[in-house]
N, C-alpha and C. Protein backbone atom coordinates (compact mmCIF):
# COMPACT_ATOMS: atom_id res chain seq x y z
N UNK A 1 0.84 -1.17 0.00
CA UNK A 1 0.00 0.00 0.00
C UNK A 1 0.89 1.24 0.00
N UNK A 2 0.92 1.82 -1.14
CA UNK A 2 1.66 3.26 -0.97
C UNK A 2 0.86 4.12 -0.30
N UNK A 3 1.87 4.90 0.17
CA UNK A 3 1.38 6.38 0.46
C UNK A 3 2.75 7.55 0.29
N UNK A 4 2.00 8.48 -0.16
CA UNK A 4 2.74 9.58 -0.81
C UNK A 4 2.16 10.69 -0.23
N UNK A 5 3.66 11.16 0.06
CA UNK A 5 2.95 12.83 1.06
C UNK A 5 3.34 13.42 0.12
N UNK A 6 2.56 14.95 -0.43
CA UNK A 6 3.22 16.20 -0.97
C UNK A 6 3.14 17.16 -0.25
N UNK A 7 4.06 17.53 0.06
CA UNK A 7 4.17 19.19 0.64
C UNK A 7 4.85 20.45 0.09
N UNK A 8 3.57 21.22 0.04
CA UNK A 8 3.73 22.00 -1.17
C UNK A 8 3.85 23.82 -0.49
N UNK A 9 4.85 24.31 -0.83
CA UNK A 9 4.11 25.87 -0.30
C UNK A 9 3.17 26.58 -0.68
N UNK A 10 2.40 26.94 0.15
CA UNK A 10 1.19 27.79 -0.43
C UNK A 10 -0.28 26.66 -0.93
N UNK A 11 -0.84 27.07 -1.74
CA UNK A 11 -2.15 26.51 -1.98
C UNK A 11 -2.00 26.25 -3.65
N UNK A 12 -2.90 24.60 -3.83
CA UNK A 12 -3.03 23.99 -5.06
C UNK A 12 -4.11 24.27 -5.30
N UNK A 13 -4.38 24.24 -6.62
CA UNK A 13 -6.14 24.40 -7.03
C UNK A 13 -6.85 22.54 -6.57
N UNK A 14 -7.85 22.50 -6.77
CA UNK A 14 -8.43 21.47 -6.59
C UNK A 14 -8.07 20.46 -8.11
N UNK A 15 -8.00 20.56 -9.19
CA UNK A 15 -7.42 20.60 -10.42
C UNK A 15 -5.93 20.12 -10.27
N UNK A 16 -5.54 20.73 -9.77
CA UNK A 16 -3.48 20.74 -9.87
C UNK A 16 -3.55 19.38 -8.79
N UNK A 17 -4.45 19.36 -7.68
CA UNK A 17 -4.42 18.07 -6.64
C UNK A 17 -4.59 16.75 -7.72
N UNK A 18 -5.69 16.87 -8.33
CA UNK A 18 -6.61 15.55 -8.97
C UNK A 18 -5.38 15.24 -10.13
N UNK A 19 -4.63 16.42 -11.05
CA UNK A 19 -4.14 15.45 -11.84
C UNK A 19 -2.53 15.43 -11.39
N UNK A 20 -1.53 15.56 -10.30
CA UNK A 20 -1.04 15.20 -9.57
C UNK A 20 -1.11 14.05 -8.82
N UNK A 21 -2.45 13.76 -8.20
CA UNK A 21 -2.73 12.44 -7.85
C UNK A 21 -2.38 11.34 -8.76
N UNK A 22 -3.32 11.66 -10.00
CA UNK A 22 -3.42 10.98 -11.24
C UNK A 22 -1.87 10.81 -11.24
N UNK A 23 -1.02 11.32 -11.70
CA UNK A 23 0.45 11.41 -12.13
C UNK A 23 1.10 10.09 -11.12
N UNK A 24 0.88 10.23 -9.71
CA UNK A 24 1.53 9.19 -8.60
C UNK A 24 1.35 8.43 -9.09
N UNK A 25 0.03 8.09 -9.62
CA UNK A 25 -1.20 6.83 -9.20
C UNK A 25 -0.04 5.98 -10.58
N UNK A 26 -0.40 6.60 -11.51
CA UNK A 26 -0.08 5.98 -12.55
C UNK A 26 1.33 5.55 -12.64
N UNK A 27 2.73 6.47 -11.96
CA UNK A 27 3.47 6.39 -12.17
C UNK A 27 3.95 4.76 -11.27
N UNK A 28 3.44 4.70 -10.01
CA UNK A 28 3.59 3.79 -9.20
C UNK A 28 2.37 2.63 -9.54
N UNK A 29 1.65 2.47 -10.43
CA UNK A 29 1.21 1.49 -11.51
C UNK A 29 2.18 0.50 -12.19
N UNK A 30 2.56 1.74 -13.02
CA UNK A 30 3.54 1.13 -14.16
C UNK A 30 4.67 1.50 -13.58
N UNK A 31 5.52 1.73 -12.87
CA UNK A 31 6.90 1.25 -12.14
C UNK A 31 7.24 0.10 -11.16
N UNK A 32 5.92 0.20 -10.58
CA UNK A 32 5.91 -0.99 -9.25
C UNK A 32 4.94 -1.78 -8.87
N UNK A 33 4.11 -1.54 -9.93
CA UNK A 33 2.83 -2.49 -10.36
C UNK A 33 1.77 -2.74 -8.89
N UNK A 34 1.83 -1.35 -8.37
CA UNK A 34 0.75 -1.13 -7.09
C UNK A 34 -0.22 -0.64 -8.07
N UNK A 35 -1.47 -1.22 -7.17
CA UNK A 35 -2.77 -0.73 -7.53
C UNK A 35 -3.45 0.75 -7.24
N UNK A 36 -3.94 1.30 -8.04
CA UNK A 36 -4.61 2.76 -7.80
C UNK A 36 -5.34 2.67 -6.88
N UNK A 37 -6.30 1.38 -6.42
CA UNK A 37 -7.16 1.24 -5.49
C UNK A 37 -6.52 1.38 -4.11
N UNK A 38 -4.96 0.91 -3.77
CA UNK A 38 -4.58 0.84 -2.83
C UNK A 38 -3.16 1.84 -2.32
N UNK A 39 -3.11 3.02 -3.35
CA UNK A 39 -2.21 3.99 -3.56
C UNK A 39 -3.42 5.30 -2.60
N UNK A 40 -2.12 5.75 -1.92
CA UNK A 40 -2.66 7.35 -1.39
C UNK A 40 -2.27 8.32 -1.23
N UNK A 41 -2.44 9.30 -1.68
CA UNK A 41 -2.20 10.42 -2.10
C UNK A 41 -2.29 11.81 -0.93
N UNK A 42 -1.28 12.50 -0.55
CA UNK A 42 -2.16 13.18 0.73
C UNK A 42 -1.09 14.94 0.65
N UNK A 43 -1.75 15.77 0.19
CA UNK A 43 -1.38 16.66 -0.03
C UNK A 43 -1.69 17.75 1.28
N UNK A 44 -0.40 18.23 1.56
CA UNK A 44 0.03 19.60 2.62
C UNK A 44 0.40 20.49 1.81
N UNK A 45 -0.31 21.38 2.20
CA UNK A 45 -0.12 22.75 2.21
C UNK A 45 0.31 23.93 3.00
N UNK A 46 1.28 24.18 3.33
CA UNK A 46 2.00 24.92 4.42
C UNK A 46 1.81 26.28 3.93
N UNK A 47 1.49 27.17 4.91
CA UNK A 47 1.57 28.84 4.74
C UNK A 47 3.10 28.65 4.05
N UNK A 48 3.49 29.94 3.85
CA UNK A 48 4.82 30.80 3.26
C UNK A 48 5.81 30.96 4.76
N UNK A 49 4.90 31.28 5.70
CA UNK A 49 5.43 32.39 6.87
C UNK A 49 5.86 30.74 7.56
N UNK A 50 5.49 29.93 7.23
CA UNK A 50 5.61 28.15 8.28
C UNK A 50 6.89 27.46 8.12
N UNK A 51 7.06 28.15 6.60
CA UNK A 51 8.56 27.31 5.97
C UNK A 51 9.39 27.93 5.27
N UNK A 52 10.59 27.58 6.29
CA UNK A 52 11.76 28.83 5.53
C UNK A 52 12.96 27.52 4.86
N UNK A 53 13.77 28.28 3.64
CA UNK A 53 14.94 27.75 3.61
C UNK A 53 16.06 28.37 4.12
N UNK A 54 17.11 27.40 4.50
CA UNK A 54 18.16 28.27 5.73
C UNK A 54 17.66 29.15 6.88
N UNK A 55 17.91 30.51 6.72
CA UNK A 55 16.85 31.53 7.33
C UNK A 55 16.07 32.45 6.90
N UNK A 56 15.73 31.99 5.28
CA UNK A 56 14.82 32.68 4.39
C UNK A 56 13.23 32.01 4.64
N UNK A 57 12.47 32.71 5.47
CA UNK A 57 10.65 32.02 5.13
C UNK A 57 10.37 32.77 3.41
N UNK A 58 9.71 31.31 3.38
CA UNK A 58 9.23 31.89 1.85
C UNK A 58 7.59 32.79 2.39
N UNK A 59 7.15 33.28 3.15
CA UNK A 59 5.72 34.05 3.17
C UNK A 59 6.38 34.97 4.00
């Protein structure tokens, strides 16, 4: 059973989630021959001001 975290800065459309999902689903199909039924997908969205690189926040 996969599971796949994305953590993303800022906010996805509902659109950019579904064919992103799609993209995992399929890719871990046909690479590792897991099922879509049993693949999961789980998208974070962090403010700007939550996550910095080094001591740069990106918000």
């Amino acid at each position: 059973m996969p599971y796949v975290s994305v953590r993303v800065v800022g906010k996805l459309s509902k659109d950019q989630k579904q064919k992103i999902a799609t993209d995992i689903s399929d890719s871990l199909l046909r690479h590792a021959n897991k099922s879509k039924d049993h693949t999961y997908v789980v998208f974070d969205e962090v403010a700007g001001e939550n996550w910095a690189q080094g001591e740069k926040l990106f918000g």
